[in-house]
Protein backbone atom coordinates (compact mmCIF):
# COMPACT_ATOMS: atom_id res chain seq x y z
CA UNK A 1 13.51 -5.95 -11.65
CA UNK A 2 14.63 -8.75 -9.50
CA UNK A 3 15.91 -8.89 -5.95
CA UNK A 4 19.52 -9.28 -6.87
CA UNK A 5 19.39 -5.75 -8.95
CA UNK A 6 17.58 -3.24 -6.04
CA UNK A 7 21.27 -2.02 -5.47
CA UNK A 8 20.93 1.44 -6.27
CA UNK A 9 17.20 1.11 -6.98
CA UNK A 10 14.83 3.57 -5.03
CA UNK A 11 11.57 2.48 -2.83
CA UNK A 12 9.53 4.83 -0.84
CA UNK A 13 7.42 2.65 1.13
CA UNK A 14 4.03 3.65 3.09
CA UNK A 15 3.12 3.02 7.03
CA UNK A 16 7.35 1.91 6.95
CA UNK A 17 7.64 2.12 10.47
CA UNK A 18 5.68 -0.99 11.50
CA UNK A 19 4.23 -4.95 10.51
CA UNK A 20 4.68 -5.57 6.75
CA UNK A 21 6.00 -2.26 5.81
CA UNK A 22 8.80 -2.20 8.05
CA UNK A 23 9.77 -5.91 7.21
CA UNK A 24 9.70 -4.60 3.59
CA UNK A 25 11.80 -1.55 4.52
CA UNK A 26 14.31 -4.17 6.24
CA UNK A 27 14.80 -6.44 3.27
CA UNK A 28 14.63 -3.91 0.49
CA UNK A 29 17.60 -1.77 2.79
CA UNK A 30 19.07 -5.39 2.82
CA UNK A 31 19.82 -5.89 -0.63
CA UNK A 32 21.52 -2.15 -1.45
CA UNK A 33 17.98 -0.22 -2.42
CA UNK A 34 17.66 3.14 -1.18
CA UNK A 35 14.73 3.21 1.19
CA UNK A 36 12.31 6.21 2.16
CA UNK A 37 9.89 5.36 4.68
CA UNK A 38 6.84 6.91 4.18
CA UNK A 39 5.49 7.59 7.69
CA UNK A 40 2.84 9.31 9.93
CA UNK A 41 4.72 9.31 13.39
CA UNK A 42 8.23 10.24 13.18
CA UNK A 43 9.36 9.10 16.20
CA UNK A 44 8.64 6.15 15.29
CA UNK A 45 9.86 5.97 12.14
CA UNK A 46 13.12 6.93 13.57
CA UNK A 47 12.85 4.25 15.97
CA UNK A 48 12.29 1.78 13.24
CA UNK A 49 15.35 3.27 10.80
CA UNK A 50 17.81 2.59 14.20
CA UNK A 51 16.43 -1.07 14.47
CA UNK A 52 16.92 -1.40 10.49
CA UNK A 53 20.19 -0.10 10.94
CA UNK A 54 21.40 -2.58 13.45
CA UNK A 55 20.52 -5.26 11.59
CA UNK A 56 21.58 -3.56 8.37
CA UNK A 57 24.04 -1.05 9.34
CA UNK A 58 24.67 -0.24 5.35
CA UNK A 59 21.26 0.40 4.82
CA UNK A 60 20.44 3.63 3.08
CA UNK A 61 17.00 4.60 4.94
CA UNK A 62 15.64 7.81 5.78
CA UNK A 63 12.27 8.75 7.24
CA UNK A 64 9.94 11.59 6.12
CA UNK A 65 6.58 12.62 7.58
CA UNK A 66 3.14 11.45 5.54
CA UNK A 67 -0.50 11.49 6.49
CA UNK A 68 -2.68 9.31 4.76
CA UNK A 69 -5.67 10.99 5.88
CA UNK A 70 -4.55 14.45 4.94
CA UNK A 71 -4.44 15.29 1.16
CA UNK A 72 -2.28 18.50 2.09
CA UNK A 73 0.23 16.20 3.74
CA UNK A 74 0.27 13.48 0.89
CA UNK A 75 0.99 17.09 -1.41
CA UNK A 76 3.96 18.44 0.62
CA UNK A 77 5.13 14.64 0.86
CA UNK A 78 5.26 14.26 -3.30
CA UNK A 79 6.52 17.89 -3.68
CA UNK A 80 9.44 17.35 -1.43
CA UNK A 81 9.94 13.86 -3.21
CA UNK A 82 9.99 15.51 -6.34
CA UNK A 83 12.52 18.13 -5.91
CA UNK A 84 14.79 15.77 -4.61
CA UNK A 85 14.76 12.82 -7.00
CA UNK A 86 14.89 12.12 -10.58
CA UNK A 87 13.62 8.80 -10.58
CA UNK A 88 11.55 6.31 -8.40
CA UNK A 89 11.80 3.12 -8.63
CA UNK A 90 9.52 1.13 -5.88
CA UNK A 91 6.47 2.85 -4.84
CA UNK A 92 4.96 0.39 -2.01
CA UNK A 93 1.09 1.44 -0.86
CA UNK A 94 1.15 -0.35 2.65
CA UNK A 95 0.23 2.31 4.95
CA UNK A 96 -3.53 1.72 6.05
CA UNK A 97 -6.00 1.41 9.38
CA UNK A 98 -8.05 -1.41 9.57
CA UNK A 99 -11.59 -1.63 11.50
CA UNK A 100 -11.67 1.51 13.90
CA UNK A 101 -14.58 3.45 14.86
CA UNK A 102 -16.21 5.49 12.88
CA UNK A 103 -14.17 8.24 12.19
CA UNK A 104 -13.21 11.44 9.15
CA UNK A 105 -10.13 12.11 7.54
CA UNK A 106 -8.70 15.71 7.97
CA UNK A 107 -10.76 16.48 4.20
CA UNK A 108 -14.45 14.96 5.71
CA UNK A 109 -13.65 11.21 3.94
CA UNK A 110 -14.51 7.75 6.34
CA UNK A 111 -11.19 7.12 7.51
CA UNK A 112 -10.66 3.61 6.11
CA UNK A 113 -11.51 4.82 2.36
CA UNK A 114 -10.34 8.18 2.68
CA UNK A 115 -6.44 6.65 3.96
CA UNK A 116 -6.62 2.99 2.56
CA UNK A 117 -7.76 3.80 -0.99
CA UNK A 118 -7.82 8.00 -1.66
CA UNK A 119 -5.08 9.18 0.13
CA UNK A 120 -2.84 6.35 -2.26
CA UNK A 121 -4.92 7.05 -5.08
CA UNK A 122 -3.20 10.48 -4.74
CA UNK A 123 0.06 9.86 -3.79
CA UNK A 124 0.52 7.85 -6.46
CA UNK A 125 -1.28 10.39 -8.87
CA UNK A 126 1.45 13.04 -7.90
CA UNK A 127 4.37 10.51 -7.91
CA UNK A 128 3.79 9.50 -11.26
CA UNK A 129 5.60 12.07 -12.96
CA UNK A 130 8.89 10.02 -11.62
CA UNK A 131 7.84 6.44 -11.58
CA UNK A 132 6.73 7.05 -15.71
CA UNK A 133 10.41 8.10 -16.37
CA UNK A 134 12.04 5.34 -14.57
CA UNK A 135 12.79 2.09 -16.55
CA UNK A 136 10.81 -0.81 -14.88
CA UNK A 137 9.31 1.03 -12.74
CA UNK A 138 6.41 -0.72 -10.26
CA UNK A 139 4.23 0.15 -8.00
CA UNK A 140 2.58 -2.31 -5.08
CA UNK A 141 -0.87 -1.83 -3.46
CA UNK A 142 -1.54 -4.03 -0.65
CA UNK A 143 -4.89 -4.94 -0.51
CA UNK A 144 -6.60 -7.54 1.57
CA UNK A 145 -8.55 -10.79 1.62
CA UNK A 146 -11.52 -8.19 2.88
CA UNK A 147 -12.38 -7.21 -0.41
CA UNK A 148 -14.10 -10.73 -0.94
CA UNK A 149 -17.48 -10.45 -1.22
CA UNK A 150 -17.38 -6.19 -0.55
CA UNK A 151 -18.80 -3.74 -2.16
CA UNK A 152 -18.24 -0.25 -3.30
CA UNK A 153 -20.71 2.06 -1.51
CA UNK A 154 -20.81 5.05 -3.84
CA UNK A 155 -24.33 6.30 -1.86
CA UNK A 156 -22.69 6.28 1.56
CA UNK A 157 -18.66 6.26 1.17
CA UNK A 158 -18.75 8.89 3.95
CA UNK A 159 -20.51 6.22 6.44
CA UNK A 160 -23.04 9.14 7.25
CA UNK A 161 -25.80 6.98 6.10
CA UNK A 162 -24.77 4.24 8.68
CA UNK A 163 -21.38 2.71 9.55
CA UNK A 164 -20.16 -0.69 9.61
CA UNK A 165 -16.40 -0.84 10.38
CA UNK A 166 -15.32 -4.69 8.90
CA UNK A 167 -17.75 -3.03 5.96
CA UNK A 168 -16.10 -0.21 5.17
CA UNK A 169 -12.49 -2.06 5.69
CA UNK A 170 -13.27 -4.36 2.81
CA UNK A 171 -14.94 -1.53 0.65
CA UNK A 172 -11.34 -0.29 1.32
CA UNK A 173 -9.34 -3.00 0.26
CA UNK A 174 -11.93 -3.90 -2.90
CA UNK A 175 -10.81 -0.32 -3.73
CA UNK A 176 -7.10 -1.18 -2.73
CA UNK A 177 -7.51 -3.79 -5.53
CA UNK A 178 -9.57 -2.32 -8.16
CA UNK A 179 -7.16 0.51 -8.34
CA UNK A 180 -3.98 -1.42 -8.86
CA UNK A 181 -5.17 -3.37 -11.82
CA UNK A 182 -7.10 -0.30 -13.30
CA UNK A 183 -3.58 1.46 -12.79
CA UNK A 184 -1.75 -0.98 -14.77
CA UNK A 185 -4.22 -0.77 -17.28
CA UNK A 186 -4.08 2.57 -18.18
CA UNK A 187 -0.17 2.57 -17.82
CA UNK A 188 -0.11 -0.18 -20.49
CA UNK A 189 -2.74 1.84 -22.64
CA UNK A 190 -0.32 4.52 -22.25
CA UNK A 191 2.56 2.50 -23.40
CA UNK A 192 4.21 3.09 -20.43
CA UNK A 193 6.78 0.83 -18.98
CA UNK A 194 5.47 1.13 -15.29
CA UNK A 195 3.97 -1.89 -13.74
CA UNK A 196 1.35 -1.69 -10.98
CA UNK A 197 0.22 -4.85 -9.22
CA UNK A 198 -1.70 -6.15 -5.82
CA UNK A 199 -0.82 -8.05 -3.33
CA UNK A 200 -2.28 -9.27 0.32
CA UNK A 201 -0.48 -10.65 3.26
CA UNK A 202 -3.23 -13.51 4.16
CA UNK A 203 -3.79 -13.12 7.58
CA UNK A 204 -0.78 -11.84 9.43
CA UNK A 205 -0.08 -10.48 13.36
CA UNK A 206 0.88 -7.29 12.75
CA UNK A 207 0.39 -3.90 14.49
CA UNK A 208 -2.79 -3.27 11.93
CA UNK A 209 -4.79 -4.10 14.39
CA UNK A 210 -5.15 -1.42 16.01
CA UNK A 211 -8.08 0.60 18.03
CA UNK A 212 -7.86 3.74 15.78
CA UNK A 213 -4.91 5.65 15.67
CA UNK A 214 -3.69 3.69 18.57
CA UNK A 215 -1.58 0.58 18.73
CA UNK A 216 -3.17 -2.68 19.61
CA UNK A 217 -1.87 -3.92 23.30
CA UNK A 218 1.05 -6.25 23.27
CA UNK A 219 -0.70 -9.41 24.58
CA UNK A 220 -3.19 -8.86 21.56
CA UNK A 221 -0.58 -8.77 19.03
CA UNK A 222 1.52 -11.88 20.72
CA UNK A 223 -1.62 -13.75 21.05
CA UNK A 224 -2.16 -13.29 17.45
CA UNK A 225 1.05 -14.35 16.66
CA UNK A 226 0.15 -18.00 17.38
CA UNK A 227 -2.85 -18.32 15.09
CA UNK A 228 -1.62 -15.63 12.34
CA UNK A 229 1.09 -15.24 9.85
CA UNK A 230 4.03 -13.56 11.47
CA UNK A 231 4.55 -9.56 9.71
CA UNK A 232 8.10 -11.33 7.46
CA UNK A 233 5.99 -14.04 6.46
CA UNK A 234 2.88 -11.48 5.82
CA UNK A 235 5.65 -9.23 3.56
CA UNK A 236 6.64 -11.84 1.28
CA UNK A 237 3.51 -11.42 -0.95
CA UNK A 238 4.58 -7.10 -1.40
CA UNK A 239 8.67 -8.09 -1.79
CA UNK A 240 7.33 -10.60 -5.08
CA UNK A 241 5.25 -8.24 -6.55
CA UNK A 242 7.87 -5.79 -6.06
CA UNK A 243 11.08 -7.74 -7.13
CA UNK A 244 10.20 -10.87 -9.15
CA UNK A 245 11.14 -10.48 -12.70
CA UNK A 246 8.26 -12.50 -14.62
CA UNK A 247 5.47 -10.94 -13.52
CA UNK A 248 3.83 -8.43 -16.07
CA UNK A 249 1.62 -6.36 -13.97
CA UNK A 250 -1.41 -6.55 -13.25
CA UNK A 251 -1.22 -9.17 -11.15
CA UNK A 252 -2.54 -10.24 -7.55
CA UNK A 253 -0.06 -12.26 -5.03
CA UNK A 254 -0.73 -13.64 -1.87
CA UNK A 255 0.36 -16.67 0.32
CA UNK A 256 -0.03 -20.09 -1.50
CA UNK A 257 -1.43 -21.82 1.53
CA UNK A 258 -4.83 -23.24 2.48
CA UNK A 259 -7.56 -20.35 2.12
CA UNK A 260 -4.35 -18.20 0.90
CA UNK A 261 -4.47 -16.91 4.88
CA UNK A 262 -0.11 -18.16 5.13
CA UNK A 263 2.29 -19.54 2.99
CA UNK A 264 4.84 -18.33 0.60
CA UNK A 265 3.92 -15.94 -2.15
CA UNK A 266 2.78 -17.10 -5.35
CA UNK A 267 -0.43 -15.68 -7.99
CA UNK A 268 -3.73 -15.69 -6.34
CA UNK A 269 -7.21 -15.28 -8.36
CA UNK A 270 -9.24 -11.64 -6.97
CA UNK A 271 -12.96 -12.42 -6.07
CA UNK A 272 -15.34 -11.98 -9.09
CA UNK A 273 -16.64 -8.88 -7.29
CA UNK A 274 -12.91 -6.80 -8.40
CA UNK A 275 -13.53 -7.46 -11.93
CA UNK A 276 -17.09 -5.10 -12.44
CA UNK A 277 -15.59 -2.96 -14.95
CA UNK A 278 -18.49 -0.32 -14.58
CA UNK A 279 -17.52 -0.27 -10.85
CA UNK A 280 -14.01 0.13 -11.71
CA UNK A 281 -14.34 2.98 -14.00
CA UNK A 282 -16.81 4.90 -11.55
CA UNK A 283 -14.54 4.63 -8.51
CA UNK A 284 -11.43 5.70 -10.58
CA UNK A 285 -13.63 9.06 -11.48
CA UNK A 286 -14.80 9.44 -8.16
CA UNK A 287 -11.10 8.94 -6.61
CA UNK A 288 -10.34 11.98 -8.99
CA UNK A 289 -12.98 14.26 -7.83
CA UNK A 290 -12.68 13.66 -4.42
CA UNK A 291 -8.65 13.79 -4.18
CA UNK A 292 -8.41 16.37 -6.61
CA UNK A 293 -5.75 14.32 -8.53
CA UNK A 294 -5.81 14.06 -12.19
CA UNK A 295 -3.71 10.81 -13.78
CA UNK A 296 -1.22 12.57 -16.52
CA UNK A 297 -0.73 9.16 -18.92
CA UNK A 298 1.01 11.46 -21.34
C-alpha cells in the first residue's frame, strides 16, 4: 500500500481526536481514505472531524465512541465495525495515556497497561476477522522510546505491589512493541497477507501529556512545542509504517534524527530488551487471559 493508493482504502484510527492521531486522521482523509476515528470523547471527536473537514472538506471521516480502558466498550466498538464493513484496511493503535496517577481501568487493570497495551491487544483480536480478508492489510502500534530499558512486570502489572508511573508507561510501550512484532509473526506463520508493524513519534508536543484523563494546560503544551517535535512531525513515523510500500512488517520506524527524539521517518533498531522471546510469548498468553481475546490465525 502506498500513499498514492489510500483512495478508497479504509483506516480506523485510535485516540483520532487529538496530537498524532488526529494529524494521521487529517492526512489519511487527505489522500481519499475513508477515515473512522476511534474515540473516547465524542464531542471532541466531532470537534476534530469539523476542523478535518475545513481543511479537507472531501474528507470521508466519521467518529464513533471507544474506551480503551473498558473491554465492553472495545466489544460494542468491533461489533458495530463488523456489521458495517467488509473489509479494513488501516488499523492505527494510537490511542494511549501516558504517566498519570495511579489509577484502574473499568475491568481492575493499571490504567497505562490495561489502555496502552490490553485494551489494543483486544481490539485488534476482534478486528481481525476483517483486516485477514483484506489484501495488504496493516496494522500500526505506536509505541514509544519508553520501552528502552523497561520491563514487563508480570508479578505486579496491577501496580498493587507499588506504583511507579514513568515505570509502568514504558512497561506499556515495551508491551506496545512486543505485541506488534509478535503480531506479524504469527500473521506470517499463518500465511496471512496482513502486516503489523511499530512505530514511535520521538519526542513530540502533543496533548499526551496529560494529568489523567484530563488535558495538559495550554502553556504546558506550547512550551513544549519549542523543545519537542511538533504532533505532524511526531505522525510521520505511523503514516510510513502505514503507507510505504517496501516495508515487510515487522518493522519499527521512528524519526531519523539525533537520539531518534525528531526527524523524518526512517527504520529504527528496538532496544535489546523487546527481543526476549520468553517474555514475548508470556505476555501474548497473559494479554489473552486477561482480555478474554483469543487470536483466530485460521
Amino acid at each position: 500500500m502506498s500513499d498514492q493508493i489510500l483512495q478508497g482504502k479504509t483506516a480506523i484510527i485510535t485516540g483520532a481526536n487529538s496530537g498524532i492521531g488526529f494529524e494521521a486522521a487529517k492526512d489519511f482523509a487527505r489522500k481519499g481514505a475513508r477515515v473512522m476515528m476511534a474515540v473516547r470523547n465524542i464531542e471532541k471527536g466531532n470537534g476534530a472531524r469539523e476542523q478535518i473537514l475545513q481543511e479537507v472538506p472531501q474528507a470521508m471521516i466519521e467518529v464513533l465512541k471507544i474506551d480503551m480502558a473498558d473491554l465492553a466498550s472495545i466489544r460494542d466498538f468491533a461489533n458495530t465495525v463488523k456489521n458495517h464493513l467488509d473489509s479494513l484496511d488501516l488499523l492505527i493503535n494510537n490511542a494511549g495515556v501516558m504517566m498519570p496517577a495511579y489509577a484502574k481501568t473499568r475491568d481492575g487493570f493499571e490504567l497505562q497497561f490495561g489502555s496502552n497495551h490490553l485494551g489494543h491487544f483486544a481490539l485488534t483480536g476482534q478486528l481481525l476477522p476483517l483486516l485477514k480478508h483484506t489484501a495488504d492489510s496493516r496494522v500500526v502500534t505506536v509505541s514509544s522510546l519508553a520501552h528502552k530499558g523497561s520491563k514487563i512486570l508480570f508479578n505486579n502489572l496491577d501496580g498493587s505491589m507499588g506504583y511507579k508511573k514513568f515505570q509502568f508507561y514504558g512497561q506499556s510501550k515495551l508491551a506496545n512493541l512486543m505485541f506488534a512484532r509478535e503480531l506479524d509473526k504469527r500473521l506470517k506463520a499463518a500465511g496471512l497477507e496482513t502486516k503489523s508493524l511499530a512505530c514511535h513519534p520521538g519526542i513530540s508536543a502533543t496533548n499526551l501529556f496529560k494529568f489523567g484523563k484530563q488535558d495538559a494546560p495550554h502553556f504546558l503544551i506550547g512550551l513544549a512545542g519549542k523543545f519537542l517535535q511538533p504532533a505532524d512531525m511526531g505522525a510521520l513515523p505511523t503514516i510510513y509504517a502505514a503507507t510505504h510500500q517496501t516495508l515487510k512488517g515487522g518493522e519499527y520506524i521512528g524519526p531519523n534524527g539525533k537520539g531518534r527524539r525528531r526527524g523524518y521517518p526512517a527504520l529504527d533498531t528496538p532496544h535489546p530488551v523487546a527481543n526476549d522471546e520468553t517474555v514475548i510469548t508470556r505476555l501474548w498468553d497473559v494479554s489473552e487471559k486477561l482480555t478474554g481475546v483469543t487470536y483466530d490465525f485460521s
